[in-house]
Protein backbone atom coordinates (compact mmCIF):
# COMPACT_ATOMS: atom_id res chain seq x y z
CA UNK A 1 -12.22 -13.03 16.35
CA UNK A 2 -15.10 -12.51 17.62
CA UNK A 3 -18.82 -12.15 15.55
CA UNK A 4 -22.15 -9.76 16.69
CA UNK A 5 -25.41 -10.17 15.28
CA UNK A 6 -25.96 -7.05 13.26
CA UNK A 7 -29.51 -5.52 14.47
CA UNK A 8 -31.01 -5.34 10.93
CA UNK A 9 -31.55 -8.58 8.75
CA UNK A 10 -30.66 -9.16 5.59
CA UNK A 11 -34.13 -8.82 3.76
CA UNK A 12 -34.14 -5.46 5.35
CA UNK A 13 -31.05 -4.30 3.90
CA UNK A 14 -31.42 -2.43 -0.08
CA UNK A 15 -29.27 -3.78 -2.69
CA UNK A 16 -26.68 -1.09 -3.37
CA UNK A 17 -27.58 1.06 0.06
CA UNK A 18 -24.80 1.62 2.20
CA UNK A 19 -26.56 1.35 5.83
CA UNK A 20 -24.91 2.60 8.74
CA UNK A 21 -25.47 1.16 12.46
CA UNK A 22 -23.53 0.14 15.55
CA UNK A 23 -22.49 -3.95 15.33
CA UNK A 24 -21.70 -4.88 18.86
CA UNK A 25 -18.60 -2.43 19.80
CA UNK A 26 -18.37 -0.38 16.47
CA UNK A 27 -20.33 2.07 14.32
CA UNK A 28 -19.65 0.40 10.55
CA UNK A 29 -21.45 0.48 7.44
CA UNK A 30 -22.90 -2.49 5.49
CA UNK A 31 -23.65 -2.77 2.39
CA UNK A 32 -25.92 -5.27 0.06
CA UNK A 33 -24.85 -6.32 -3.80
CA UNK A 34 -26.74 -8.72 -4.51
CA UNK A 35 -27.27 -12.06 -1.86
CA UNK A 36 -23.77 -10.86 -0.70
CA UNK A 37 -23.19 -8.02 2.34
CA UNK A 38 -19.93 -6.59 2.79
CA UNK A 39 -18.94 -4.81 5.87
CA UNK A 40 -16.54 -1.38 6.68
CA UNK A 41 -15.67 1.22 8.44
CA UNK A 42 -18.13 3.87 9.01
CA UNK A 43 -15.65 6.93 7.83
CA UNK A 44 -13.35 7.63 4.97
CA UNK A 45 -9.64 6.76 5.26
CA UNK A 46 -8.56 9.77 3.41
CA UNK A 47 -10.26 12.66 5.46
CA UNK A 48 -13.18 11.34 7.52
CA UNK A 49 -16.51 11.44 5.96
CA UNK A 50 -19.41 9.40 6.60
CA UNK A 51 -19.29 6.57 4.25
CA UNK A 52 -23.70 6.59 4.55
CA UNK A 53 -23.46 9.76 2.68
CA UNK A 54 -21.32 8.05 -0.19
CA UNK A 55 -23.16 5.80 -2.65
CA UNK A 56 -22.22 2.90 -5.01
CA UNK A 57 -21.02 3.49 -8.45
CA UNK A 58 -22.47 0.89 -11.49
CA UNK A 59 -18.93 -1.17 -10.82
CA UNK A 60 -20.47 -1.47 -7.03
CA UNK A 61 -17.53 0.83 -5.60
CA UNK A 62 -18.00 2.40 -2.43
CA UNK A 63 -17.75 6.58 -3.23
CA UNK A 64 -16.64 8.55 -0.83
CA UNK A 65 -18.95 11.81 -0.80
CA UNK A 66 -16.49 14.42 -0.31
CA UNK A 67 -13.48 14.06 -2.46
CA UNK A 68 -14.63 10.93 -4.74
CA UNK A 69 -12.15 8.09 -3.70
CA UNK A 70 -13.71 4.61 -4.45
CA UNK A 71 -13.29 1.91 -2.93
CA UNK A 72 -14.04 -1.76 -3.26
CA UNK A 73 -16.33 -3.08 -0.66
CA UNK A 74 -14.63 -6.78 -0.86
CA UNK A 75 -11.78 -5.93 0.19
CA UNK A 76 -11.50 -2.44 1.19
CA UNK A 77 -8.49 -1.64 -1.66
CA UNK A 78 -8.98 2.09 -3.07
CA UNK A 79 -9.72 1.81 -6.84
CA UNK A 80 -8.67 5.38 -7.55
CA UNK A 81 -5.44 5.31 -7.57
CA UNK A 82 -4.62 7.49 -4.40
CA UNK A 83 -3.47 4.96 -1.80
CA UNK A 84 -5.62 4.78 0.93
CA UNK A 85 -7.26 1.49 2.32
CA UNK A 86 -10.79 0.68 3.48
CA UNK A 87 -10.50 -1.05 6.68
CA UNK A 88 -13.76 -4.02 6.04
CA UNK A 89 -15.04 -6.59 8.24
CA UNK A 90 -15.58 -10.42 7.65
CA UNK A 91 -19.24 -10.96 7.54
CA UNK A 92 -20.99 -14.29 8.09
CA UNK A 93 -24.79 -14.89 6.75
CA UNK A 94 -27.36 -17.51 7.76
CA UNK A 95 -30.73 -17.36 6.54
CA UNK A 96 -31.30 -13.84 7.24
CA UNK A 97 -29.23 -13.18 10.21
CA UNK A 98 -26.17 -10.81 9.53
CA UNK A 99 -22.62 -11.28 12.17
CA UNK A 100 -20.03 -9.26 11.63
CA UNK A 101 -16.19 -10.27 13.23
CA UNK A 102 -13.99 -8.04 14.81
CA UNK A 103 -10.31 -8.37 16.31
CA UNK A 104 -10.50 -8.05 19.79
């Protein structure tokens, strides 16, 4: 596995924003709850749409804007019931420097 330095820091990031941007090879989303940032896949599972669109319900689910599927941003399992999976990311913090692992 190998980790990128994400090209926004972490005081930069809103708490409960989902932020989209290109980490090193991929165009994911990351997401701040709190002094914790989780990291996914940029698009929907189910049918595609930008995750950036979404938003975070008051359980901090990841909702997907076009048909409602949440998901949770730890680890990427679909809440509603309908079977899909979030692919996420391992993320890695230190001070305020965000890295991001990928297979590759």
């Amino acid at each position: 596995m190998t980790f990128h330095l994400a090209p926004i820091p972490f005081d930069a990031l809103k708490d409960g924003v989902i932020t989209e941007l290109q980490v090193g090879p991929k165009k994911i989303c990351l997401l701040r709850r709190g002094d914790k940032i989780f990291a996914f896949t940029a698009l929907c599972p189910h049918a595609g749409a930008p995750l950036c669109t979404g938003w975070v319900d008051p359980l901090g689910r990841i909702v997907c804007p076009d048909h409602k599927y949440r998901f949770d941003p730890a680890n990427g399992r679909n809440t509603t019931g309908e079977g899909y999976k979030l692919f996420t990311y391992p993320v890695q913090v230190a001070g305020n420097e965000i890295k991001v692992g990928f297979l590759e």
